[in-house]
C-alpha atoms as a PDB file:
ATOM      1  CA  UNK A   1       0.000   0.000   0.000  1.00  0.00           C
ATOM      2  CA  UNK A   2       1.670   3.594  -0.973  1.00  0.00           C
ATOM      3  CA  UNK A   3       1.723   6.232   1.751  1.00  0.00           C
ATOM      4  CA  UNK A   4       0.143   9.380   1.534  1.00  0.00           C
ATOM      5  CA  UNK A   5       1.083  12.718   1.219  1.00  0.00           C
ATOM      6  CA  UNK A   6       1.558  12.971   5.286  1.00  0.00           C
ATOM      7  CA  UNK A   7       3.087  10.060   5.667  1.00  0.00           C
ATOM      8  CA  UNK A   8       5.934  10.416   3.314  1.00  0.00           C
ATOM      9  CA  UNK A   9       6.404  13.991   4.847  1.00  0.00           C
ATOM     10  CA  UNK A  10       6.589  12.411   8.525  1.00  0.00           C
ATOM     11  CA  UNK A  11       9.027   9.708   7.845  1.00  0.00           C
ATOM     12  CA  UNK A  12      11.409  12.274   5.644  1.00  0.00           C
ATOM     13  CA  UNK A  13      10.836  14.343   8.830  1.00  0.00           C
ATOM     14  CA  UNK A  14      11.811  11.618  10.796  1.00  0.00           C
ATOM     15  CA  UNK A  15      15.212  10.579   8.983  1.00  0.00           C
ATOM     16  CA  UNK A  16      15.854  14.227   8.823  1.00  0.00           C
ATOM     17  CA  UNK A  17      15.941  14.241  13.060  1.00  0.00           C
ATOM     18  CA  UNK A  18      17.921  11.479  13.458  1.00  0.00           C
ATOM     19  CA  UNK A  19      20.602  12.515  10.470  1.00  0.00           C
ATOM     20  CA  UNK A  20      20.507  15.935  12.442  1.00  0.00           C
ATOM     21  CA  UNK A  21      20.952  14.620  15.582  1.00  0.00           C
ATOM     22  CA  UNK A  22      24.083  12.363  14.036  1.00  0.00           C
ATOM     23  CA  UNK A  23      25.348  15.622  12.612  1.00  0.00           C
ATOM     24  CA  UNK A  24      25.822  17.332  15.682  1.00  0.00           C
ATOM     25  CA  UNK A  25      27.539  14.340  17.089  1.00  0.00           C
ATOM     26  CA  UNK A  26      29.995  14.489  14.131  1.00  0.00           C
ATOM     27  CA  UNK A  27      30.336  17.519  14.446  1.00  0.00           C
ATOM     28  CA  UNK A  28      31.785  17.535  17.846  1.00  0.00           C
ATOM     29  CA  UNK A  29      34.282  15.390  16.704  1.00  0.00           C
ATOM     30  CA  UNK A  30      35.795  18.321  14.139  1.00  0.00           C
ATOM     31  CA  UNK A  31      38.156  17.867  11.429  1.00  0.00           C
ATOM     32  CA  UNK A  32      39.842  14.767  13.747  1.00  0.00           C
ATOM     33  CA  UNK A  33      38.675  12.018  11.805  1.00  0.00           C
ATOM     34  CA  UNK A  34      39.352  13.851   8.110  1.00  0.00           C
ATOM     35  CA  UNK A  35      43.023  14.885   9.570  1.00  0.00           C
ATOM     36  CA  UNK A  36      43.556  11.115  10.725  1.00  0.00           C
ATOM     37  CA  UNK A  37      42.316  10.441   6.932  1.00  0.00           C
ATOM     38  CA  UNK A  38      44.698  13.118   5.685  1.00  0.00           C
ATOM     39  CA  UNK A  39      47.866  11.636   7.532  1.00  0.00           C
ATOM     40  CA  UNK A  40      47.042   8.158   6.476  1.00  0.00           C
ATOM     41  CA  UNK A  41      47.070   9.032   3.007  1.00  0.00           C
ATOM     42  CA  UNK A  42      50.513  11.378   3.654  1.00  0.00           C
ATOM     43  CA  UNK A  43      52.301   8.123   5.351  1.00  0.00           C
ATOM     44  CA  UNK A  44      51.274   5.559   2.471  1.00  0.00           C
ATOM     45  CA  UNK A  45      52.739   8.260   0.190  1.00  0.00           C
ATOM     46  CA  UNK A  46      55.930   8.530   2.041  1.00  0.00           C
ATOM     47  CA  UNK A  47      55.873   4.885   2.387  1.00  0.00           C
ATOM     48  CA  UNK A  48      55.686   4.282  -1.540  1.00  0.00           C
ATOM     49  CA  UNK A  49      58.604   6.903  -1.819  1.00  0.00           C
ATOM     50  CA  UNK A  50      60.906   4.960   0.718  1.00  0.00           C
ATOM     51  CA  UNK A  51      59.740   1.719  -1.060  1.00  0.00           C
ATOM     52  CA  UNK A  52      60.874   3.613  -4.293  1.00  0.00           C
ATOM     53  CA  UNK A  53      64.007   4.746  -3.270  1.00  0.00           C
ATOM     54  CA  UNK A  54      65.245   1.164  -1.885  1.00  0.00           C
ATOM     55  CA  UNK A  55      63.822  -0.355  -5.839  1.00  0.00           C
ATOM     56  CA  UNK A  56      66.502   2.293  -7.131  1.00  0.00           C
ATOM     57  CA  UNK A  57      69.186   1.368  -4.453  1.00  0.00           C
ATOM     58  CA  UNK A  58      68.643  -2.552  -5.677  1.00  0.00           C
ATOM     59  CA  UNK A  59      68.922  -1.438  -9.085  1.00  0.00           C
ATOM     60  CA  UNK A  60      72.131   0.515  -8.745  1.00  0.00           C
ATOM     61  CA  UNK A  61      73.597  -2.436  -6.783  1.00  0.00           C
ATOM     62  CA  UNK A  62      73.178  -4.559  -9.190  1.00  0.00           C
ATOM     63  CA  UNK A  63      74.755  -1.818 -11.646  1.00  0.00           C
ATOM     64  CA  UNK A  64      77.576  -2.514  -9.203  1.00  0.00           C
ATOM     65  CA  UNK A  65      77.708  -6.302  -9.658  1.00  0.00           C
ATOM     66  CA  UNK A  66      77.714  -6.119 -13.613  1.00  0.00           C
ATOM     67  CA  UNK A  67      80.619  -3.628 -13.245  1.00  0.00           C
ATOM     68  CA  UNK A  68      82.574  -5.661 -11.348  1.00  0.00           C
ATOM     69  CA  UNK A  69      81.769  -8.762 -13.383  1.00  0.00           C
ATOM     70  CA  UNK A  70      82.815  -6.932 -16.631  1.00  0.00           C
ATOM     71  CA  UNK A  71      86.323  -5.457 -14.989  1.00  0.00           C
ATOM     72  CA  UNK A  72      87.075  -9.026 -14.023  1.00  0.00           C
ATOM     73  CA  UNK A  73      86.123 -10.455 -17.479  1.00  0.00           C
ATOM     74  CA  UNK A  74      88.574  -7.386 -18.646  1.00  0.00           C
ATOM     75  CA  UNK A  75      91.267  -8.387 -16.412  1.00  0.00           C
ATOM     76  CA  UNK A  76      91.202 -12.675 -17.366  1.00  0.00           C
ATOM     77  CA  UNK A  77      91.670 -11.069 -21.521  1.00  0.00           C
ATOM     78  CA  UNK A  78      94.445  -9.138 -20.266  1.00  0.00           C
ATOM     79  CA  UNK A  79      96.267 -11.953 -18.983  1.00  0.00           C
ATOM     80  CA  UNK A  80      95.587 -13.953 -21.365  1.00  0.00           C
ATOM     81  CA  UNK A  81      96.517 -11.607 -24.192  1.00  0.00           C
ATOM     82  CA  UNK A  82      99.360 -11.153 -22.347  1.00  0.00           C
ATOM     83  CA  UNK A  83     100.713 -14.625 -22.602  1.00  0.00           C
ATOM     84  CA  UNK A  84     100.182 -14.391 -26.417  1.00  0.00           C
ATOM     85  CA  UNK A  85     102.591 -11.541 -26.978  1.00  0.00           C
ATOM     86  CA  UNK A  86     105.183 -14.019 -25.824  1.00  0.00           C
ATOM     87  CA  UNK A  87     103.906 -16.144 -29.007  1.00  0.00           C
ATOM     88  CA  UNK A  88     103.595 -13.981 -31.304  1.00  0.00           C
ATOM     89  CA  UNK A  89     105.076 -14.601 -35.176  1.00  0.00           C
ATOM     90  CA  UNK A  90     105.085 -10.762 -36.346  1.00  0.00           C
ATOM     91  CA  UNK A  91     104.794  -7.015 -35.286  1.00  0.00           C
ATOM     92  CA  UNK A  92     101.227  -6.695 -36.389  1.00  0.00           C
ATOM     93  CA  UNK A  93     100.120  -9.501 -34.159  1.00  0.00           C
ATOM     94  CA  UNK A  94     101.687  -8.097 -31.733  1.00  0.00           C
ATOM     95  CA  UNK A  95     100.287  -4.819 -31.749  1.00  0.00           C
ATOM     96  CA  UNK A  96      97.035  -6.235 -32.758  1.00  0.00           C
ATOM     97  CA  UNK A  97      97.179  -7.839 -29.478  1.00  0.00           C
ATOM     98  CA  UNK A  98      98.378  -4.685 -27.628  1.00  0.00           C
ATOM     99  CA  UNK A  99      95.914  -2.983 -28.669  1.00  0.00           C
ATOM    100  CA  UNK A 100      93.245  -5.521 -27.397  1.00  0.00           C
ATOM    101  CA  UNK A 101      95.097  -5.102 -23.828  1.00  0.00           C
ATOM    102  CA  UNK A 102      94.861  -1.128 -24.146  1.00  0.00           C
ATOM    103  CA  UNK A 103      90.689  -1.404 -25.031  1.00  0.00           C
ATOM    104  CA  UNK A 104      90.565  -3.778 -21.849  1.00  0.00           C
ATOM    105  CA  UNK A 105      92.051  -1.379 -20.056  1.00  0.00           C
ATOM    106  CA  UNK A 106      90.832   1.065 -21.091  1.00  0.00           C
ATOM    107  CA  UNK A 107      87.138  -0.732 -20.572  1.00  0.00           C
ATOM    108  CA  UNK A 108      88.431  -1.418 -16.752  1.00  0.00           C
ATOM    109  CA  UNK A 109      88.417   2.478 -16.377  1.00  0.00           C
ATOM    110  CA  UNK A 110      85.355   3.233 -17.300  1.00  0.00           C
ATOM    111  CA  UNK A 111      84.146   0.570 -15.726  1.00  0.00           C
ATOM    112  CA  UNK A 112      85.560   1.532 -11.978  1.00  0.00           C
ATOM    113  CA  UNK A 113      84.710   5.295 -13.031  1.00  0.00           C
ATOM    114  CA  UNK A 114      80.939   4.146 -12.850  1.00  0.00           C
ATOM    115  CA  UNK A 115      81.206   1.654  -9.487  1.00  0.00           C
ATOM    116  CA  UNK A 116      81.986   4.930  -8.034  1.00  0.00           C
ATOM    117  CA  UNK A 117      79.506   7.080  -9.366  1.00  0.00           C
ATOM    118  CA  UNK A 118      77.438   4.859  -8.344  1.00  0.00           C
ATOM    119  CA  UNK A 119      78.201   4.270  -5.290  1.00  0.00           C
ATOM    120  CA  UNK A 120      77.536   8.267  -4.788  1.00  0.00           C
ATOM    121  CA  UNK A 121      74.252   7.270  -5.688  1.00  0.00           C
ATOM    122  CA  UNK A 122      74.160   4.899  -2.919  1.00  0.00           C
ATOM    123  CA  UNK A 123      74.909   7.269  -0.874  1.00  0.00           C
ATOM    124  CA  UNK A 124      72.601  10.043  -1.671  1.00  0.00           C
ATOM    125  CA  UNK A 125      69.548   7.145  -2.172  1.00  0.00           C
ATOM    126  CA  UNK A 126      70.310   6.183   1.874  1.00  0.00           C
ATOM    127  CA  UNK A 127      70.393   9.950   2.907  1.00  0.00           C
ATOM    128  CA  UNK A 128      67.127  10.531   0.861  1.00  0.00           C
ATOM    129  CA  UNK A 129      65.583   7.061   2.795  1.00  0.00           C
ATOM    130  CA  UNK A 130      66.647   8.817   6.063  1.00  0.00           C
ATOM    131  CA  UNK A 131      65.372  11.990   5.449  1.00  0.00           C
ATOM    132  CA  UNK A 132      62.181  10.698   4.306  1.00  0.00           C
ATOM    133  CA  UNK A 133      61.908   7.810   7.395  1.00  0.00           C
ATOM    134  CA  UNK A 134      62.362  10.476   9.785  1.00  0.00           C
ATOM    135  CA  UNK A 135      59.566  12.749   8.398  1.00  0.00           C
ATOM    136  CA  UNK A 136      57.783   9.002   8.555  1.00  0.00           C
ATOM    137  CA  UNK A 137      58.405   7.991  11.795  1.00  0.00           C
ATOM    138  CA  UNK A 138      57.257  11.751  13.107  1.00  0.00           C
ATOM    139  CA  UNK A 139      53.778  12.100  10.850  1.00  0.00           C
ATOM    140  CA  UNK A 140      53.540   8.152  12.709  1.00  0.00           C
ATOM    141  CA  UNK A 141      53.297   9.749  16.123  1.00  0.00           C
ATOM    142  CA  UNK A 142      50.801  12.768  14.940  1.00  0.00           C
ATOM    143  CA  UNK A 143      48.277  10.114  13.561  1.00  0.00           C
ATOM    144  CA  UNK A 144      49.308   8.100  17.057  1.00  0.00           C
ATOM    145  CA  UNK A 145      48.010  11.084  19.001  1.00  0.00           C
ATOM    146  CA  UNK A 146      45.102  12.035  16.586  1.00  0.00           C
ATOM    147  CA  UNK A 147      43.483   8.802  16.867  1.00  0.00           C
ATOM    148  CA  UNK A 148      44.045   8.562  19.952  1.00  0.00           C
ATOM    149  CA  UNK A 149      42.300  11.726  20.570  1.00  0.00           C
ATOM    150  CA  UNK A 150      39.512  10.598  18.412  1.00  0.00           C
ATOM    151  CA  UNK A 151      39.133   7.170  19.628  1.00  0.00           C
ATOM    152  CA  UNK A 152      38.367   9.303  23.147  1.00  0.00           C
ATOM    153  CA  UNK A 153      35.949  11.826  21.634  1.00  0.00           C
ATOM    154  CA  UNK A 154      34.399   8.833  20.014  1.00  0.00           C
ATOM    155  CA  UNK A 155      33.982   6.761  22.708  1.00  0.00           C
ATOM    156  CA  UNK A 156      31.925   9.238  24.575  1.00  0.00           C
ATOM    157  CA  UNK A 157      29.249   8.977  21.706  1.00  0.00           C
ATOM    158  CA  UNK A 158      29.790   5.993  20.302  1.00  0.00           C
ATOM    159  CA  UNK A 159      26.960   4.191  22.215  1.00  0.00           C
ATOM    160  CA  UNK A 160      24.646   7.229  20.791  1.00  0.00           C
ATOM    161  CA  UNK A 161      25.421   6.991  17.590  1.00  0.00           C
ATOM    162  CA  UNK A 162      24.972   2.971  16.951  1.00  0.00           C
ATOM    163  CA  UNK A 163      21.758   3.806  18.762  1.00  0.00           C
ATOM    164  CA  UNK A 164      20.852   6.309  16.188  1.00  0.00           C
ATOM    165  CA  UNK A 165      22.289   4.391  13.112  1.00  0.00           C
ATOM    166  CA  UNK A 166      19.846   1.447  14.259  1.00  0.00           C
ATOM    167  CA  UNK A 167      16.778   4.044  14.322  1.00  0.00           C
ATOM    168  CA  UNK A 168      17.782   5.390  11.027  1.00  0.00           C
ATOM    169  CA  UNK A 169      18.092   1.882   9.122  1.00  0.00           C
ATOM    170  CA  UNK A 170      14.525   1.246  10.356  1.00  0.00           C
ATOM    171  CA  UNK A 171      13.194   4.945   9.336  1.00  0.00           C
ATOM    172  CA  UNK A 172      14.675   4.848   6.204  1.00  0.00           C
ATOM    173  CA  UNK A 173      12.867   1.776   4.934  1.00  0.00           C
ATOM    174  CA  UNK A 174       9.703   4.190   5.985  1.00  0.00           C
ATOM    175  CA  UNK A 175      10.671   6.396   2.936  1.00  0.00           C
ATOM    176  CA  UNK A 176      10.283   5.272  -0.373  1.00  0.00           C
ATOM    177  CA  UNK A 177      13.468   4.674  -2.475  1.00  0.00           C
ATOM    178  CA  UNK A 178      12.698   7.349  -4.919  1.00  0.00           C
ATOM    179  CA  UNK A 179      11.938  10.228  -2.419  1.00  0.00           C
ATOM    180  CA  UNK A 180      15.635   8.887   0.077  1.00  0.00           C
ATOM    181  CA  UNK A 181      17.852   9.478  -3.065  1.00  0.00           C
ATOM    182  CA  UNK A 182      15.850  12.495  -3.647  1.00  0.00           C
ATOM    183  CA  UNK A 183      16.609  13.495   0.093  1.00  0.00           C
ATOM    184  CA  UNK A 184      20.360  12.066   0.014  1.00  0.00           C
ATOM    185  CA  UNK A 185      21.207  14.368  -2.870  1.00  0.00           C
ATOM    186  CA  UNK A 186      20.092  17.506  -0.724  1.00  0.00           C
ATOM    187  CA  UNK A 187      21.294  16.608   1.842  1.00  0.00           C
ATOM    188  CA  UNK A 188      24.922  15.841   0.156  1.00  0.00           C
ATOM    189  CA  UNK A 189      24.686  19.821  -1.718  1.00  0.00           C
ATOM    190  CA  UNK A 190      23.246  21.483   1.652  1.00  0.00           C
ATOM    191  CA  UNK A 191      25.919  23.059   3.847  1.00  0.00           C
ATOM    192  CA  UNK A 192      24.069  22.351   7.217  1.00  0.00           C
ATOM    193  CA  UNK A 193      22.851  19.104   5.706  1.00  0.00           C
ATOM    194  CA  UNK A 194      19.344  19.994   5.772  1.00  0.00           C
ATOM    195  CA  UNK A 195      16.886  18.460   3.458  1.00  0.00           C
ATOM    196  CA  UNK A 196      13.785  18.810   4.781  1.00  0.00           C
ATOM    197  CA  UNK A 197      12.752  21.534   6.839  1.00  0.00           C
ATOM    198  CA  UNK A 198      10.030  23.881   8.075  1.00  0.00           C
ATOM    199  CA  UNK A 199       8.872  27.306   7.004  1.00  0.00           C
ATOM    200  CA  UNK A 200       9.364  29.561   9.930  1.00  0.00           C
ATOM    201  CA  UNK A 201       8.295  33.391   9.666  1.00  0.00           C
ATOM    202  CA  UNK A 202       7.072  33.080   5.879  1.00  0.00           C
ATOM    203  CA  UNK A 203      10.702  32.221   5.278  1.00  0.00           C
ATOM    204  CA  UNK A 204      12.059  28.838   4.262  1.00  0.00           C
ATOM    205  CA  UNK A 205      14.238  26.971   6.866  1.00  0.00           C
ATOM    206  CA  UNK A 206      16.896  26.167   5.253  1.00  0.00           C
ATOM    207  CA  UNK A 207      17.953  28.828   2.694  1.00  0.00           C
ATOM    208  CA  UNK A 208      15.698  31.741   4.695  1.00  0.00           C
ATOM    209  CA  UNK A 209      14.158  32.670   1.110  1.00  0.00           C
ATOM    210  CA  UNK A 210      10.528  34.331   1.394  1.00  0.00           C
ATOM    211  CA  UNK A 211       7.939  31.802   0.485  1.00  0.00           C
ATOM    212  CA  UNK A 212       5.056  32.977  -1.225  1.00  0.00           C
ATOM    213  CA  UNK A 213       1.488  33.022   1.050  1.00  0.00           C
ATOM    214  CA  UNK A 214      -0.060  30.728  -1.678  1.00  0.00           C
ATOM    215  CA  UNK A 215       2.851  27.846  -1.700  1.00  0.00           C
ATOM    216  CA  UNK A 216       2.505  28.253   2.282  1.00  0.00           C
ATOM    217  CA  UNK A 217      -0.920  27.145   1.930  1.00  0.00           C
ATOM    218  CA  UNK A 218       0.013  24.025  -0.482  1.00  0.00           C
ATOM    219  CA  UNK A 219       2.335  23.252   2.570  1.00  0.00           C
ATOM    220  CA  UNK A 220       0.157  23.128   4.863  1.00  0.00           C
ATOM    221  CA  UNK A 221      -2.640  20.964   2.762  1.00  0.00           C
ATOM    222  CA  UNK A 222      -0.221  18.454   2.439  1.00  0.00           C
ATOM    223  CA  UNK A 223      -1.675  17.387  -0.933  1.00  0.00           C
ATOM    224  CA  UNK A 224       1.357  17.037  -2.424  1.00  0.00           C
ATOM    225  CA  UNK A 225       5.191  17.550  -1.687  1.00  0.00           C
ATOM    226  CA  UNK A 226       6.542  21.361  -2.086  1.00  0.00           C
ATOM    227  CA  UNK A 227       9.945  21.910  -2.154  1.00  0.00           C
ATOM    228  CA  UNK A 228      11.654  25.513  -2.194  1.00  0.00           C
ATOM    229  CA  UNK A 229      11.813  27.227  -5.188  1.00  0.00           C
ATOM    230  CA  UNK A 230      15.420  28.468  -4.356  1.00  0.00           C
ATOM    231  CA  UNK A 231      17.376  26.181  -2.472  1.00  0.00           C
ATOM    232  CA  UNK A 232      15.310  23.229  -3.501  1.00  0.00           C
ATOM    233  CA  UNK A 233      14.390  21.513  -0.103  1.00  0.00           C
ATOM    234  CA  UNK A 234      11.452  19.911   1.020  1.00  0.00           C
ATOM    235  CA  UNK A 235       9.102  22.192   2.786  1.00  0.00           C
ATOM    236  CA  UNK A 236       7.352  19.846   5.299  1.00  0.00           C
ATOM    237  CA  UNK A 237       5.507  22.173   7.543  1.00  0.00           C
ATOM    238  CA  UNK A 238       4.640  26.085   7.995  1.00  0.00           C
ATOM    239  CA  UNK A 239       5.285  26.933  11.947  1.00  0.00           C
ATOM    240  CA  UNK A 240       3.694  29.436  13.014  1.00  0.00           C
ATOM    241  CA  UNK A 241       4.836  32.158  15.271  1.00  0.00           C
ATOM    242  CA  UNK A 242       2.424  33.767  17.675  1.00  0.00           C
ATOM    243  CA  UNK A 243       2.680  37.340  18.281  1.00  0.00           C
ATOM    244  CA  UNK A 244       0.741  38.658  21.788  1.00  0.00           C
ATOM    245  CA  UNK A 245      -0.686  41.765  21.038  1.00  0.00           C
ATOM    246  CA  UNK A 246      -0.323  44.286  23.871  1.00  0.00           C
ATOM    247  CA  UNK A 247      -2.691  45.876  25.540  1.00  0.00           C
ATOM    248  CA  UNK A 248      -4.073  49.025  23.816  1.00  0.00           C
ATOM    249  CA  UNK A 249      -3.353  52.146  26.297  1.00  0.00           C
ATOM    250  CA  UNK A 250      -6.387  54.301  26.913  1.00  0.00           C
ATOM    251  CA  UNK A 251      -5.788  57.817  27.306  1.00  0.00           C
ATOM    252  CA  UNK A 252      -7.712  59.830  29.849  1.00  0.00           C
ATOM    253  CA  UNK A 253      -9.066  63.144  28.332  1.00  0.00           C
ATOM    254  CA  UNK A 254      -8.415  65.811  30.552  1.00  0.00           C
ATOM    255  CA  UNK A 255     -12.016  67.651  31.711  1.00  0.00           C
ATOM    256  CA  UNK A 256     -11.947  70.984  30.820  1.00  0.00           C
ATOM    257  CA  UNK A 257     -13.107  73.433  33.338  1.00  0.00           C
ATOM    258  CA  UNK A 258     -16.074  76.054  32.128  1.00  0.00           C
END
């Protein structure tokens, strides 16, 4: 069976109590729990750089190892090119063979020119780790203390709010699926998160826009669901805001004497 016009006002009135409610305990908690968000996301991202850093380190060491390999390899020709000289039939064999010792050893220098370089990479790769684990370690201990300060704040309400969470799920099955992403939506572009709200001294409650005498009267027929024509909430009710007149003063006219 479909719910009225009242009924569908009453139960987004409803949600909109409890989601207020849950607001304000939020809110007491401040920026804590997006700051704890923040510093999670800063210490996976100096995590991935330290983790980037020791990829590089690997990849220079193994630099290292190939050097080494290759000025070994260099230094077995050499030798054995050596021990041909003493076998050699002519002069052009013989330089042809010196200069095969000359490239090697020439290939050795260049070789041990780039060990070191690299290991002056090395070096500035570790001091780049420590630099980088010490700003790690320290934004550690901030998210340390901010959870720890939110874990307090939290634990104050945290009985209140999986109160409230149960009494949503079970108000928001009240409200049909149509008119809760309807109300979601406003509530996710509203600053105060208000989607549904009252008109309060021919004003609407949320955006404080004048609201026409007519659309008031719509409102309060509850025929069919009015939202405001300027911030685009859901009028649910016109509140009313009695005025005591004061008592007229009477003036005494003076008698005037014949």
């Amino acid at each position: 069976m479909e719910s009225t016009i009242p009924q569908k006002l009453e139960a987004l009135a409803k949600l909109q109590e409890i989601d207020s409610t849950l607001d304000e305990i939020f809110k007491v908690r401040g920026a804590l729990p997006d700051e704890v968000r923040d510093l999670e996301d800063e210490i996976a991202g100096y995590q991935t750089r330290i983790d980037k850093f020791n990829t590089d380190l690997e990849g220079v060491e193994a630099q290292i190892s190939d050097k080494k390999t290759s000025i070994k390899e260099s230094e077995a020709l050499i030798k054995k090119y050596n021990e041909q000289q003493t076998n050699v039939r002519n002069n052009r064999e013989y330089d042809a063979i010196t200069k095969e010792m000359e490239l090697q050893a020439l290939e050795i220098q260049i070789n041990e020119k780039r060990i070191k370089e690299a290991f002056v990479k090395i070096e500035a790769k570790k001091e780049e780790i420590s630099n980088t684990q010490s700003i790690l370690d320290e934004r550690k201990k901030d998210l340390d203390t901010k959870k720890s300060e939110l874990d307090v704040i939290s634990s104050e309400s945290q009985e209140e709010e999986n109160k409230l969470m149960g009494v949503r799920q079970k108000a928001q099955k009240k409200v049909e699926e149509r008119l809760l992403t309807a109300y979601e939506r406003i509530r996710g572009n509203a600053r105060n998160g208000l989607a549904v709200v009252s008109v309060k001294r021919d004003a609407c409650g949320g955006c404080f826009n004048v609201v026409p005498p007519q659309r008031q009267a719509d409102i309060k027929d509850r025929k069919k669901l009015i939202v405001c024509e300027h911030c685009g909430r859901i009028l649910a009710d016109v509140e009313f805001v009695i005025v005591e007149e004061k008592p007229k003063r009477t003036t005494r006219k003076k008698k005037v004497e014949k």
